[in-house]
PDB file of N, CA and C in Angstrom:
ATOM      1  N   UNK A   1       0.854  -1.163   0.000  1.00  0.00           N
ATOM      2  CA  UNK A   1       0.000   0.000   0.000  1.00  0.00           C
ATOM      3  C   UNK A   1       0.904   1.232   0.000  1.00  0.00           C
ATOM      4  N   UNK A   2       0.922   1.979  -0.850  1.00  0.00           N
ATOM      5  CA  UNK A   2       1.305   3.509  -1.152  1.00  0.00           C
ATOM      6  C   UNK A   2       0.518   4.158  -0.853  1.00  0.00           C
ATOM      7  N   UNK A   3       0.985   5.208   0.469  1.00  0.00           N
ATOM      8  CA  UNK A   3       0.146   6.333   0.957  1.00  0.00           C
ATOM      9  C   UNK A   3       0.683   7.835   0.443  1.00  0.00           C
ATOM     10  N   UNK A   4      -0.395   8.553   0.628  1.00  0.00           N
ATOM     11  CA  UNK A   4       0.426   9.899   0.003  1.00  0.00           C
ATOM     12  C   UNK A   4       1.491  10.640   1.098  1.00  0.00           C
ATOM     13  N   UNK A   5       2.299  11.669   0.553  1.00  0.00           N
ATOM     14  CA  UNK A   5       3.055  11.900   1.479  1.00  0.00           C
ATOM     15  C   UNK A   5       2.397  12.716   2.731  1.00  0.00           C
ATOM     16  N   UNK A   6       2.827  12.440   3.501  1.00  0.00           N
ATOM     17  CA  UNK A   6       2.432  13.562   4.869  1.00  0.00           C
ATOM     18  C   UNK A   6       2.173  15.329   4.701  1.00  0.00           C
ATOM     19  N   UNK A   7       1.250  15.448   5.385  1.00  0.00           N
ATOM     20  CA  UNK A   7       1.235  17.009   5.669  1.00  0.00           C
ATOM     21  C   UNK A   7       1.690  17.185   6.799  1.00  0.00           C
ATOM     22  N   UNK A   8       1.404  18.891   6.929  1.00  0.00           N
ATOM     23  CA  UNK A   8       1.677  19.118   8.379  1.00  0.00           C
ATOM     24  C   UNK A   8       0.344  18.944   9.222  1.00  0.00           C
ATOM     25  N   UNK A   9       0.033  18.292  10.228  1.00  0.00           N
ATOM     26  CA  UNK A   9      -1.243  18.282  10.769  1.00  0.00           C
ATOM     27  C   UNK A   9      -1.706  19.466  10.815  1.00  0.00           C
ATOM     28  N   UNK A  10      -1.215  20.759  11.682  1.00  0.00           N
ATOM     29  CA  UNK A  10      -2.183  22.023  11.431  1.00  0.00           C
ATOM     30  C   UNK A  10      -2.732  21.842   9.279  1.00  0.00           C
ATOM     31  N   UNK A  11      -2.249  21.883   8.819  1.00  0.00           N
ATOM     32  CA  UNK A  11      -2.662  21.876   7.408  1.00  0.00           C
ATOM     33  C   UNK A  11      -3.851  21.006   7.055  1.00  0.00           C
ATOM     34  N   UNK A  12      -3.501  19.195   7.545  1.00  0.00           N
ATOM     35  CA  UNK A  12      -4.305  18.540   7.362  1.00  0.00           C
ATOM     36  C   UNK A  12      -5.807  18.791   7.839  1.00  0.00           C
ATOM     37  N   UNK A  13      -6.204  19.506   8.942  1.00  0.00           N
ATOM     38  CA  UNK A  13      -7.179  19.436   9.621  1.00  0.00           C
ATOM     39  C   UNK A  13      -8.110  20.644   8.461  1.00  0.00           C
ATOM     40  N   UNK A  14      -7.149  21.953   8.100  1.00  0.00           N
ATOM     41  CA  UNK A  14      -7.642  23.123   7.005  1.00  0.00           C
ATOM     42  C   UNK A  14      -8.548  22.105   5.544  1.00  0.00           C
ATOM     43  N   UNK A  15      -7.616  20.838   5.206  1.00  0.00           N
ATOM     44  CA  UNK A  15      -7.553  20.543   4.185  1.00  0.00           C
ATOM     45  C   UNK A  15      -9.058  19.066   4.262  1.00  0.00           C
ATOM     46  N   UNK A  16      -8.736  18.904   5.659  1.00  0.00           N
ATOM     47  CA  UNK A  16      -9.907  17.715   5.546  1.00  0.00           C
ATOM     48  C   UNK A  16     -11.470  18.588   5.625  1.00  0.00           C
ATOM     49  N   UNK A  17     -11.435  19.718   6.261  1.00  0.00           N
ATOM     50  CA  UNK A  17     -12.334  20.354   5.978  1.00  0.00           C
ATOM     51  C   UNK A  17     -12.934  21.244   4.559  1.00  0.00           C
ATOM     52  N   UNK A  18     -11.584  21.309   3.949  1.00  0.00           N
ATOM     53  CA  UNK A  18     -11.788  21.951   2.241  1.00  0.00           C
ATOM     54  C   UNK A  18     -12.701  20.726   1.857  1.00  0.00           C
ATOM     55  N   UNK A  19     -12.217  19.529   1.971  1.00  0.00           N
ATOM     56  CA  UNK A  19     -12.336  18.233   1.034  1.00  0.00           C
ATOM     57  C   UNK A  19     -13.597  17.883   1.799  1.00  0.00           C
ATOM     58  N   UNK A  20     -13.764  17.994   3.134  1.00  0.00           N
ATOM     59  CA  UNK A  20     -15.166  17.513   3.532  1.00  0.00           C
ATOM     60  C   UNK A  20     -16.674  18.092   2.467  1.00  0.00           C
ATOM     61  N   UNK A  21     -16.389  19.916   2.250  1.00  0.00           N
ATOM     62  CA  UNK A  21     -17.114  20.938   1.895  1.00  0.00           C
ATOM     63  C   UNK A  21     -17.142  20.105   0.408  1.00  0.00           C
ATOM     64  N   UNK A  22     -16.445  20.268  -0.099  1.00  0.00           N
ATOM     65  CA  UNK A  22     -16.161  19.923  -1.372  1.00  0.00           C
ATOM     66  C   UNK A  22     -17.470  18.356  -2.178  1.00  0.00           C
ATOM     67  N   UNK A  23     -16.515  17.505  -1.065  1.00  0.00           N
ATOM     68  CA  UNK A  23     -17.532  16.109  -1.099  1.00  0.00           C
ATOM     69  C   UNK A  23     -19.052  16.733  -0.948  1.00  0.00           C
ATOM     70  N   UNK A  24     -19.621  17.125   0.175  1.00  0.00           N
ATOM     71  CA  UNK A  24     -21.209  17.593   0.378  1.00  0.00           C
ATOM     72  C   UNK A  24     -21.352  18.124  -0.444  1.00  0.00           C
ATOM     73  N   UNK A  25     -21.215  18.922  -0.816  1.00  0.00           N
ATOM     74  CA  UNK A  25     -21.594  19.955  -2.226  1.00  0.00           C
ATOM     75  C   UNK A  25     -21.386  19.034  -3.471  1.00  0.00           C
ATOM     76  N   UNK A  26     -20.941  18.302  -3.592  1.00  0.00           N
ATOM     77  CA  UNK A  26     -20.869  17.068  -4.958  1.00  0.00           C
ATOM     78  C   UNK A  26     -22.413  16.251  -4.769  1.00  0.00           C
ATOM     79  N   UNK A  27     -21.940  15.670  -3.415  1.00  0.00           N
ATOM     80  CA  UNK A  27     -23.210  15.240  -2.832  1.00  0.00           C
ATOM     81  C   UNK A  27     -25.052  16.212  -2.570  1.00  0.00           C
ATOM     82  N   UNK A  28     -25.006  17.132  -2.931  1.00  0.00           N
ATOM     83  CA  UNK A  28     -25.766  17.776  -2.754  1.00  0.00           C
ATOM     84  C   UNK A  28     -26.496  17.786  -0.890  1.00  0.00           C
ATOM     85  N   UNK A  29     -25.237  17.508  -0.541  1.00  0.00           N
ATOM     86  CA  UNK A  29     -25.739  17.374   0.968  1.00  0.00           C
ATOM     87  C   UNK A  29     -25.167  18.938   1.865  1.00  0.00           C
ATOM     88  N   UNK A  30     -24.707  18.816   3.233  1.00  0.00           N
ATOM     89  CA  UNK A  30     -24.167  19.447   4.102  1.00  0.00           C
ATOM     90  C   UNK A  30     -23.527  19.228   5.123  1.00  0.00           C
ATOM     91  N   UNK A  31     -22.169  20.138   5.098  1.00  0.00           N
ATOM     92  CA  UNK A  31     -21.693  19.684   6.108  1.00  0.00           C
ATOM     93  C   UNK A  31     -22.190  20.138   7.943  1.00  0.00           C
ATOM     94  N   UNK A  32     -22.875  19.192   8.853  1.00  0.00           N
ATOM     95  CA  UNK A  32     -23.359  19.442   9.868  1.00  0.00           C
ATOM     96  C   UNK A  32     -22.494  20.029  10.895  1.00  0.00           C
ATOM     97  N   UNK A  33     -21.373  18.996  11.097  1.00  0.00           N
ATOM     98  CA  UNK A  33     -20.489  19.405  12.054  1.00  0.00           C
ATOM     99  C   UNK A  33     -18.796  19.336  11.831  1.00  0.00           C
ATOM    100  N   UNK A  34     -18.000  19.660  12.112  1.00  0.00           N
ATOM    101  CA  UNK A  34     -16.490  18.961  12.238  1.00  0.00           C
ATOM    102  C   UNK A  34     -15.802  19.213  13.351  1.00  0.00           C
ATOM    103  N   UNK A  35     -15.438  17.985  13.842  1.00  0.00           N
ATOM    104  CA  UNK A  35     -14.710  18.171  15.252  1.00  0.00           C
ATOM    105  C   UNK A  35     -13.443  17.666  14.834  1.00  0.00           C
ATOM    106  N   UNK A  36     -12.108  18.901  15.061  1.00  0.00           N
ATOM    107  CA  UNK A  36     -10.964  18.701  15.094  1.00  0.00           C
ATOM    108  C   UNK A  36     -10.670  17.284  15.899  1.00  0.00           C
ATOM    109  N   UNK A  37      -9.228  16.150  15.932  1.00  0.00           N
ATOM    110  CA  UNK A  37      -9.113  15.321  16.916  1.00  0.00           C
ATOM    111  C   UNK A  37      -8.388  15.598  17.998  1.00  0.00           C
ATOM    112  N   UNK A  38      -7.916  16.847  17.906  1.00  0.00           N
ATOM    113  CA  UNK A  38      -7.505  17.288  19.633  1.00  0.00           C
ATOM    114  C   UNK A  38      -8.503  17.174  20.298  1.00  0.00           C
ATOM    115  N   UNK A  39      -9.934  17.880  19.936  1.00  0.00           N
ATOM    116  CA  UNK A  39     -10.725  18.092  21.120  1.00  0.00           C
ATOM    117  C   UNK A  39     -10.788  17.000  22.093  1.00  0.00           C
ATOM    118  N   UNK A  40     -11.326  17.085  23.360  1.00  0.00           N
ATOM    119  CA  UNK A  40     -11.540  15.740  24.385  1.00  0.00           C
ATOM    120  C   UNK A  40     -13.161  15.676  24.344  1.00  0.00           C
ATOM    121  N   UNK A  41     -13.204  14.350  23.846  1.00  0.00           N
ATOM    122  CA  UNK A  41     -14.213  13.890  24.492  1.00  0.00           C
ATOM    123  C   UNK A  41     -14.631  13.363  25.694  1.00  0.00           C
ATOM    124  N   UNK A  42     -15.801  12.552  25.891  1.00  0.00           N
ATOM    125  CA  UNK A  42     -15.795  12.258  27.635  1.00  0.00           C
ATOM    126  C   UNK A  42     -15.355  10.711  27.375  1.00  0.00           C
ATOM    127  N   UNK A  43     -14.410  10.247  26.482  1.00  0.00           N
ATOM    128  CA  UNK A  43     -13.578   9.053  26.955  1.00  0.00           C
ATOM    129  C   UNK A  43     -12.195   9.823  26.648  1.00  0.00           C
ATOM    130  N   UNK A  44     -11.693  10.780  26.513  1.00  0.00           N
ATOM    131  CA  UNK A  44     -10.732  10.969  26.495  1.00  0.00           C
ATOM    132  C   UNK A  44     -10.224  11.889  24.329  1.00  0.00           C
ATOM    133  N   UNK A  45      -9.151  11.418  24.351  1.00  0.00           N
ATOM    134  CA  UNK A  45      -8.652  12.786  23.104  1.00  0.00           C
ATOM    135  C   UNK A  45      -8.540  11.486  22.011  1.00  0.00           C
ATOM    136  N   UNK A  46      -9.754  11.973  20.822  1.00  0.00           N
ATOM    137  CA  UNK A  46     -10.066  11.344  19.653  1.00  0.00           C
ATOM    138  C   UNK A  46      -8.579  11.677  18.690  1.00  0.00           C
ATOM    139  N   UNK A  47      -8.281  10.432  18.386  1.00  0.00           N
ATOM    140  CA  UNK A  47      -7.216  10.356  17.212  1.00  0.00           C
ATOM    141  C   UNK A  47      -7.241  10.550  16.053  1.00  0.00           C
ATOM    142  N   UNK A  48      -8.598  10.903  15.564  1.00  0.00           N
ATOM    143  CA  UNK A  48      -9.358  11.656  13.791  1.00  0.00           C
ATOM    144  C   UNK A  48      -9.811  12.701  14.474  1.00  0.00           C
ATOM    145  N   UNK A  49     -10.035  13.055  12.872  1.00  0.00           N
ATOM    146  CA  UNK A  49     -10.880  14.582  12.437  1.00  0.00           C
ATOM    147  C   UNK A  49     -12.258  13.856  12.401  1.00  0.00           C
ATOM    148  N   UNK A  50     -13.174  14.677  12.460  1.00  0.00           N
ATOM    149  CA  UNK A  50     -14.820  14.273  12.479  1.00  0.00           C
ATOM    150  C   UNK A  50     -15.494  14.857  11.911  1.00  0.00           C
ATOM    151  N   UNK A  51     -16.034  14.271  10.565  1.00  0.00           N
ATOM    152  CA  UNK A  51     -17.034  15.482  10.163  1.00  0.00           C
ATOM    153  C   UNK A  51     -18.606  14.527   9.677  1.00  0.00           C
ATOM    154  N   UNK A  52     -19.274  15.084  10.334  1.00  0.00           N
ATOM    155  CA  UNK A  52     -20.792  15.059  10.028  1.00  0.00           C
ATOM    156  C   UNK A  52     -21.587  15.398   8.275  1.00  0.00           C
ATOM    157  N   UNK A  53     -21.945  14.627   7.672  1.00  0.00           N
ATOM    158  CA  UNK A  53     -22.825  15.116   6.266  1.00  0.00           C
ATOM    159  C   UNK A  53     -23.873  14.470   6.038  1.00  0.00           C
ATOM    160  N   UNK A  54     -24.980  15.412   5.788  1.00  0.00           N
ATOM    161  CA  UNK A  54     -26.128  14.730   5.766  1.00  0.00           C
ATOM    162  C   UNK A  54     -27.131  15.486   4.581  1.00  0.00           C
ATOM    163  N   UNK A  55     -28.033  15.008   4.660  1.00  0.00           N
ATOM    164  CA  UNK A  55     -28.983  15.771   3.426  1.00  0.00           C
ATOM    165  C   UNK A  55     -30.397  14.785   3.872  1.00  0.00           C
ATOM    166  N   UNK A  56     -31.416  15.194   2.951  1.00  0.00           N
ATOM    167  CA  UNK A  56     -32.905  15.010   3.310  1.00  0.00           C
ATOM    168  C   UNK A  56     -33.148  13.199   3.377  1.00  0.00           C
ATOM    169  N   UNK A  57     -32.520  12.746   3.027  1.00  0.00           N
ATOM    170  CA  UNK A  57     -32.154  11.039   2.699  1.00  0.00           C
ATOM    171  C   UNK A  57     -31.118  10.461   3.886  1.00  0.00           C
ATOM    172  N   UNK A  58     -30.114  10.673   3.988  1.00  0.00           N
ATOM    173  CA  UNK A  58     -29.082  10.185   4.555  1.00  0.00           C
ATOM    174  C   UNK A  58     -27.873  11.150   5.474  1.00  0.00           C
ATOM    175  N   UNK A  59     -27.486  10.295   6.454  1.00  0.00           N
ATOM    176  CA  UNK A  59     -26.631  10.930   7.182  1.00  0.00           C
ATOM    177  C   UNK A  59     -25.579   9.996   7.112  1.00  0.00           C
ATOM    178  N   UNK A  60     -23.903  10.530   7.501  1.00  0.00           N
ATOM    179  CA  UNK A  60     -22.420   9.690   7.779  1.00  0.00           C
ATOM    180  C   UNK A  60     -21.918  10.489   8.259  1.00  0.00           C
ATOM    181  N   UNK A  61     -20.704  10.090   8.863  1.00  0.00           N
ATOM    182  CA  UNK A  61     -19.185  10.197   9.034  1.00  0.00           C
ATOM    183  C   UNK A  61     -18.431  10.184   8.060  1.00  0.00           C
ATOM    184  N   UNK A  62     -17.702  11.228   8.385  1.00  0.00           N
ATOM    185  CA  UNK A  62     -16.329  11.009   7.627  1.00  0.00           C
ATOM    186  C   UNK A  62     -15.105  10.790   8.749  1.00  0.00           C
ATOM    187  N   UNK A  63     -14.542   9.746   8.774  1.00  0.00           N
ATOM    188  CA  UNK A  63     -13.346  10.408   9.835  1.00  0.00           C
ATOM    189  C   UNK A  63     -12.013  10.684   9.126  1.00  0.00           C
ATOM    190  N   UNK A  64     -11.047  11.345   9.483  1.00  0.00           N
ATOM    191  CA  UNK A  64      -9.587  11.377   9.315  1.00  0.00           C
ATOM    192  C   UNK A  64      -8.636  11.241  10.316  1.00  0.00           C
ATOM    193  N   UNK A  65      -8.037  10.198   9.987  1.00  0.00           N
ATOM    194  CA  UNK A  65      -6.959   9.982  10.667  1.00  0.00           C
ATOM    195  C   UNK A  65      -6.039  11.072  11.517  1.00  0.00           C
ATOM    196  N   UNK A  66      -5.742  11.688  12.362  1.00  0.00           N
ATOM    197  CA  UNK A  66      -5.261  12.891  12.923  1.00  0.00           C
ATOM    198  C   UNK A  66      -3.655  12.497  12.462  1.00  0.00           C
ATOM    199  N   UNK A  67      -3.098  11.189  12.294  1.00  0.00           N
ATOM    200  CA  UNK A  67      -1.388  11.660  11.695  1.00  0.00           C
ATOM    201  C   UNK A  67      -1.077  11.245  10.679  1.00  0.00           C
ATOM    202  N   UNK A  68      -2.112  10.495   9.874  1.00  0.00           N
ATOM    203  CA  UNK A  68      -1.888  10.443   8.251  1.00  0.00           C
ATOM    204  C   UNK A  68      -2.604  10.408   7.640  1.00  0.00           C
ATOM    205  N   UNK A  69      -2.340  10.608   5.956  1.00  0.00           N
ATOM    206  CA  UNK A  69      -3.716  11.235   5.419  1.00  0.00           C
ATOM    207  C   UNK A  69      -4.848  10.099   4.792  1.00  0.00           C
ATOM    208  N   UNK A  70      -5.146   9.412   5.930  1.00  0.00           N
ATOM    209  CA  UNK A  70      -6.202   8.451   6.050  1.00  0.00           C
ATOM    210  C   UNK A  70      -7.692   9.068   5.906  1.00  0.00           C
ATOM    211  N   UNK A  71      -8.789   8.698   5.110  1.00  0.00           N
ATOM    212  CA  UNK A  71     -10.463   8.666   5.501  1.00  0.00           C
ATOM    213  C   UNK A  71     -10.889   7.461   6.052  1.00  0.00           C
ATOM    214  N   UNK A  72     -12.067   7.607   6.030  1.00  0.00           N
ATOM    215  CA  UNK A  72     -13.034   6.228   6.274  1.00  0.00           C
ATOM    216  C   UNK A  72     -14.490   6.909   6.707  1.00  0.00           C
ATOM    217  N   UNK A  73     -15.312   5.760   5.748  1.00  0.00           N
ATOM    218  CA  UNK A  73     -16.726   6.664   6.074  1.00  0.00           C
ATOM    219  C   UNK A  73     -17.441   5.263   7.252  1.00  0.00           C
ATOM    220  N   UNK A  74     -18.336   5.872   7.775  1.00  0.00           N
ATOM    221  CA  UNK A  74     -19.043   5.553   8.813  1.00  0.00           C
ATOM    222  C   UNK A  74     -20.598   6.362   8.947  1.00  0.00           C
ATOM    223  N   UNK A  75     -21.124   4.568   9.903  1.00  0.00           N
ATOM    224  CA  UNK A  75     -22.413   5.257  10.212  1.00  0.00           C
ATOM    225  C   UNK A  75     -22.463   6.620  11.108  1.00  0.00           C
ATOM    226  N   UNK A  76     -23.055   7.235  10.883  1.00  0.00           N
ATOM    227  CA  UNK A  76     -23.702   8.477  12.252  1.00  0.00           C
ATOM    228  C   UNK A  76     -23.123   7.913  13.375  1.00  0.00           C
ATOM    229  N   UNK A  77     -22.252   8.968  14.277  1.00  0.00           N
ATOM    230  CA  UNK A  77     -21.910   8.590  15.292  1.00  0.00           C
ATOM    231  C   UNK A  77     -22.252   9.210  16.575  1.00  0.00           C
ATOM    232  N   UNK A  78     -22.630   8.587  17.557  1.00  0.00           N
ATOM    233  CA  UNK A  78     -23.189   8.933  18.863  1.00  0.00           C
ATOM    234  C   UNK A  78     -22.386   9.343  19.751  1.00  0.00           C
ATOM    235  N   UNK A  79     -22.620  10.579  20.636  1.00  0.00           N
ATOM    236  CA  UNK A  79     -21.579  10.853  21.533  1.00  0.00           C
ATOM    237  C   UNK A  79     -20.994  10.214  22.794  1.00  0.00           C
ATOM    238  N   UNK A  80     -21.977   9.046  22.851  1.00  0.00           N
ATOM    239  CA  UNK A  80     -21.900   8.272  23.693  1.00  0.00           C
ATOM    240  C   UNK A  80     -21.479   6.991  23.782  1.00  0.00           C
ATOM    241  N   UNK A  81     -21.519   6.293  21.938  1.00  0.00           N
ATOM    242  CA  UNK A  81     -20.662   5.302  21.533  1.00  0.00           C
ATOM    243  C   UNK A  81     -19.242   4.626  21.276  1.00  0.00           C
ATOM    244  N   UNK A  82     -18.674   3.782  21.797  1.00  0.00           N
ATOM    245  CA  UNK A  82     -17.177   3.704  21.613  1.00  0.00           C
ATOM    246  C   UNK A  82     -16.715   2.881  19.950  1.00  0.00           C
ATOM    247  N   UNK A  83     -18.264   2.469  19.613  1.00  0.00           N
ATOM    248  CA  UNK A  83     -18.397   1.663  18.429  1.00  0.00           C
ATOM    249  C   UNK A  83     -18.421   2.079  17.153  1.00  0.00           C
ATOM    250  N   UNK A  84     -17.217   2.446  16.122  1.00  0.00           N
ATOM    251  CA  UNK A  84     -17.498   2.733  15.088  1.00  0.00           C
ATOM    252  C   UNK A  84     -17.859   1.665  13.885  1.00  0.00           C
ATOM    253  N   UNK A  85     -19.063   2.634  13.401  1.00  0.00           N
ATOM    254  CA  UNK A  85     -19.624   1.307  12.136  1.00  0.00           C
ATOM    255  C   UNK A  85     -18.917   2.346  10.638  1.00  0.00           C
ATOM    256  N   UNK A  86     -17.788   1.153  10.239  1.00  0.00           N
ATOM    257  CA  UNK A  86     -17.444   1.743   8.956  1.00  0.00           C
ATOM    258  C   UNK A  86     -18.221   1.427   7.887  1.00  0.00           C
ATOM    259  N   UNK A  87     -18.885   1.622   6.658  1.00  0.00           N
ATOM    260  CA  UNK A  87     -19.914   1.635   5.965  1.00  0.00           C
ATOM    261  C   UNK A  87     -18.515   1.611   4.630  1.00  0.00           C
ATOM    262  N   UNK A  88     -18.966   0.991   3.806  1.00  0.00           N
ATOM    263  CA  UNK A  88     -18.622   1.482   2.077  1.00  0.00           C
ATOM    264  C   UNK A  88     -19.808   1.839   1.702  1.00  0.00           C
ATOM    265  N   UNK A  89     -19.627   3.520   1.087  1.00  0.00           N
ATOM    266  CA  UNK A  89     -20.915   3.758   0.363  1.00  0.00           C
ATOM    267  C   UNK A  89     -20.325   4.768  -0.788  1.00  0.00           C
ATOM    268  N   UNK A  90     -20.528   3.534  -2.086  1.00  0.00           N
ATOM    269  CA  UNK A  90     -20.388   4.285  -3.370  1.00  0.00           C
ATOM    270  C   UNK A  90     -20.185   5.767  -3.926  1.00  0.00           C
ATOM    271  N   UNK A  91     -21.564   6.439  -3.905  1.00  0.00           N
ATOM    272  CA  UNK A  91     -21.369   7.585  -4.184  1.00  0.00           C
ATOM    273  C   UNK A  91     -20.664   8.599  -3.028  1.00  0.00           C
ATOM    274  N   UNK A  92     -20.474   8.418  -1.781  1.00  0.00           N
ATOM    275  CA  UNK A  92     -19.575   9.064  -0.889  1.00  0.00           C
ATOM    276  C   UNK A  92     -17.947   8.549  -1.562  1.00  0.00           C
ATOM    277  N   UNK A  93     -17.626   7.687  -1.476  1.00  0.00           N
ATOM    278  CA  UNK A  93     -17.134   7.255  -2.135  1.00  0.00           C
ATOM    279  C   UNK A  93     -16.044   8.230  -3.286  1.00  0.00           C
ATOM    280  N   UNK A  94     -17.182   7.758  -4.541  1.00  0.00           N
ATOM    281  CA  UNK A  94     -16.709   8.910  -5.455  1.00  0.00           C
ATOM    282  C   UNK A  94     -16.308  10.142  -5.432  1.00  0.00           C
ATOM    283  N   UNK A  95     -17.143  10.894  -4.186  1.00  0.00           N
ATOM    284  CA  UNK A  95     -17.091  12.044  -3.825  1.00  0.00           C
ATOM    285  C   UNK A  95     -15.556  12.398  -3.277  1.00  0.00           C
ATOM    286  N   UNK A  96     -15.429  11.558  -2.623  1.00  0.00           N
ATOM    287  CA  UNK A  96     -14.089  11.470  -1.703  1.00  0.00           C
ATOM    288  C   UNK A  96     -12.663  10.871  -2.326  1.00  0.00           C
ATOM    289  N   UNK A  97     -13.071   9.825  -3.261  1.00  0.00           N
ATOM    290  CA  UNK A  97     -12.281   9.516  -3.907  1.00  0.00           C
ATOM    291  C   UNK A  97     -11.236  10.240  -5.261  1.00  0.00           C
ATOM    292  N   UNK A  98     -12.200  11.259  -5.546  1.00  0.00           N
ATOM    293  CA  UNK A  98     -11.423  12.337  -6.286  1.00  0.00           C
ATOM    294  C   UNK A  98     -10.240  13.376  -5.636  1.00  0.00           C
ATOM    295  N   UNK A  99     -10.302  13.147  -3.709  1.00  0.00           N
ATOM    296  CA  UNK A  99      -9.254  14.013  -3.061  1.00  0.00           C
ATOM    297  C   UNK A  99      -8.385  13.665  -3.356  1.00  0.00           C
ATOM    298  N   UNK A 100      -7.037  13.957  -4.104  1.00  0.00           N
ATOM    299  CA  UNK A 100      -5.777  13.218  -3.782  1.00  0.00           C
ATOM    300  C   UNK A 100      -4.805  13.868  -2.951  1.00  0.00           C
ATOM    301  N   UNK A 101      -5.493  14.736  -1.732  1.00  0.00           N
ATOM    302  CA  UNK A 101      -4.846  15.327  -0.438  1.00  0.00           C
ATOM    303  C   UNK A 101      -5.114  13.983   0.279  1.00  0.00           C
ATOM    304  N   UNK A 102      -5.896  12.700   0.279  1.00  0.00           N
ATOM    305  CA  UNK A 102      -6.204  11.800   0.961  1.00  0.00           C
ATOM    306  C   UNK A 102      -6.408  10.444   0.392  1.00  0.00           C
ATOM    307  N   UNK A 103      -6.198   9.485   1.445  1.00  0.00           N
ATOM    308  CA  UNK A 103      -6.460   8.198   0.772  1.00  0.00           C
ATOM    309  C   UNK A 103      -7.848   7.550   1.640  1.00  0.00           C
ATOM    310  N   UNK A 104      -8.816   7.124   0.660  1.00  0.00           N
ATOM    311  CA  UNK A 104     -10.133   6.430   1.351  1.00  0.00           C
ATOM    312  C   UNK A 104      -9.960   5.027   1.051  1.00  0.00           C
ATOM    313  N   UNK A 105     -10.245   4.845   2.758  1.00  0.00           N
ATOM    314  CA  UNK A 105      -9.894   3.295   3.035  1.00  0.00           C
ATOM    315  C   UNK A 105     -11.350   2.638   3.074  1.00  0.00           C
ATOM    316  N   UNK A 106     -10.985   1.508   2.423  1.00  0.00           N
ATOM    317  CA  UNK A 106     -12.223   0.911   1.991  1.00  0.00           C
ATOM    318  C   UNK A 106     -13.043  -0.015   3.652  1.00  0.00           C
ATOM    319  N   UNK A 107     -14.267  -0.160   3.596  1.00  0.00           N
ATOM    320  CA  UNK A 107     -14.395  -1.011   5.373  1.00  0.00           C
ATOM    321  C   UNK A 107     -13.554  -1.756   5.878  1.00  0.00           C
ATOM    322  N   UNK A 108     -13.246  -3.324   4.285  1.00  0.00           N
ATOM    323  CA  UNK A 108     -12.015  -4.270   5.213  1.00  0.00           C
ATOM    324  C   UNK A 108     -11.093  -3.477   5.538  1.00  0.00           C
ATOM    325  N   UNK A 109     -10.748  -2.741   5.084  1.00  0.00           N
ATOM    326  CA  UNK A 109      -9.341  -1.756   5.461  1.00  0.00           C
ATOM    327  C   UNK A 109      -9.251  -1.295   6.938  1.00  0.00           C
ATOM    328  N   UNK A 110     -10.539  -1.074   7.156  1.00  0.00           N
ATOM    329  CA  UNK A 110     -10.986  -0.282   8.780  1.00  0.00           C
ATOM    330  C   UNK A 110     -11.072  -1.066   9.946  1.00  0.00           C
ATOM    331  N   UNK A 111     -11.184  -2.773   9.750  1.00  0.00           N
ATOM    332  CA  UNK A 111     -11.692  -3.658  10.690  1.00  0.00           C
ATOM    333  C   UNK A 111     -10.308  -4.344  11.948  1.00  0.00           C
ATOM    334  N   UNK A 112     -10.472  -4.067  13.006  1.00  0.00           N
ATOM    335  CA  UNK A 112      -9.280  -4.460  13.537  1.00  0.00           C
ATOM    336  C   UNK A 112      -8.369  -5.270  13.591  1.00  0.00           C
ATOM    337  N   UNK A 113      -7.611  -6.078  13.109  1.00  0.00           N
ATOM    338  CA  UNK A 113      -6.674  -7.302  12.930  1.00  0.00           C
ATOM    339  C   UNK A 113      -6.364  -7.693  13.789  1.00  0.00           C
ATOM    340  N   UNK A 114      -6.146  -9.227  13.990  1.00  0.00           N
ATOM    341  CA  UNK A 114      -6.131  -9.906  15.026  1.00  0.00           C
ATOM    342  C   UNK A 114      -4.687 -10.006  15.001  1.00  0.00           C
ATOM    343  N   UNK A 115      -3.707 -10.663  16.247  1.00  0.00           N
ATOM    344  CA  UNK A 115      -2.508 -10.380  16.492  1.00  0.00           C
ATOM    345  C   UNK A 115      -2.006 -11.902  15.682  1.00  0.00           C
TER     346      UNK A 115
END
């Protein structure tokens, strides 16, 4: 697997939000929310970027990796859940797949590996 080269994280976080905007507006959706991964949550300091998109049909996740230039889409996530559901969904997908500031990892890609 060939990843793209690194940014600087202050950059990445500017850039996952260009590319979030970008995707919704392809999508004819919106972007709801984005939570940098410094912030703390109440289990402690998230290791992605977070962004919320939704429209009159459907809602997801986007996350990004906070130290490389990783995606992955996911169901709607709860503030109270430790459980992420990674989803493959086509036309997000496409949307996202045209960034080449980023690489979108497909679900098997997302699922934890056993030792």
């Amino acid at each position: 697997m060939v990843l793209p080269g690194p940014a600087v994280a202050s950059d990445r976080s500017q850039e996952f939000k260009r590319v979030c905007y970008e995707a919704a507006r392809h999508l004819g959706s919106k972007v709801i929310e984005i939570t940098p991964h410094r912030d703390i949550s109440r289990y402690g300091i998230t290791s992605y970027h977070k962004a919320t998109i939704a429209n009159a049909r459907r809602r997801f996740a986007v996350l990004c990796y906070g130290h490389l230039p990783l995606l992955a889409i996911a169901a709607p996530l709860t503030e109270n859940s430790l459980v992420i559901d990674f989803i493959d969904d086509p036309s997000a997908s496409a949307a996202f797949g045209s960034q080449s500031a980023f690489r979108l990892l497909a679900r098997d890609n997302c699922k934890p590996r056993s030792r």
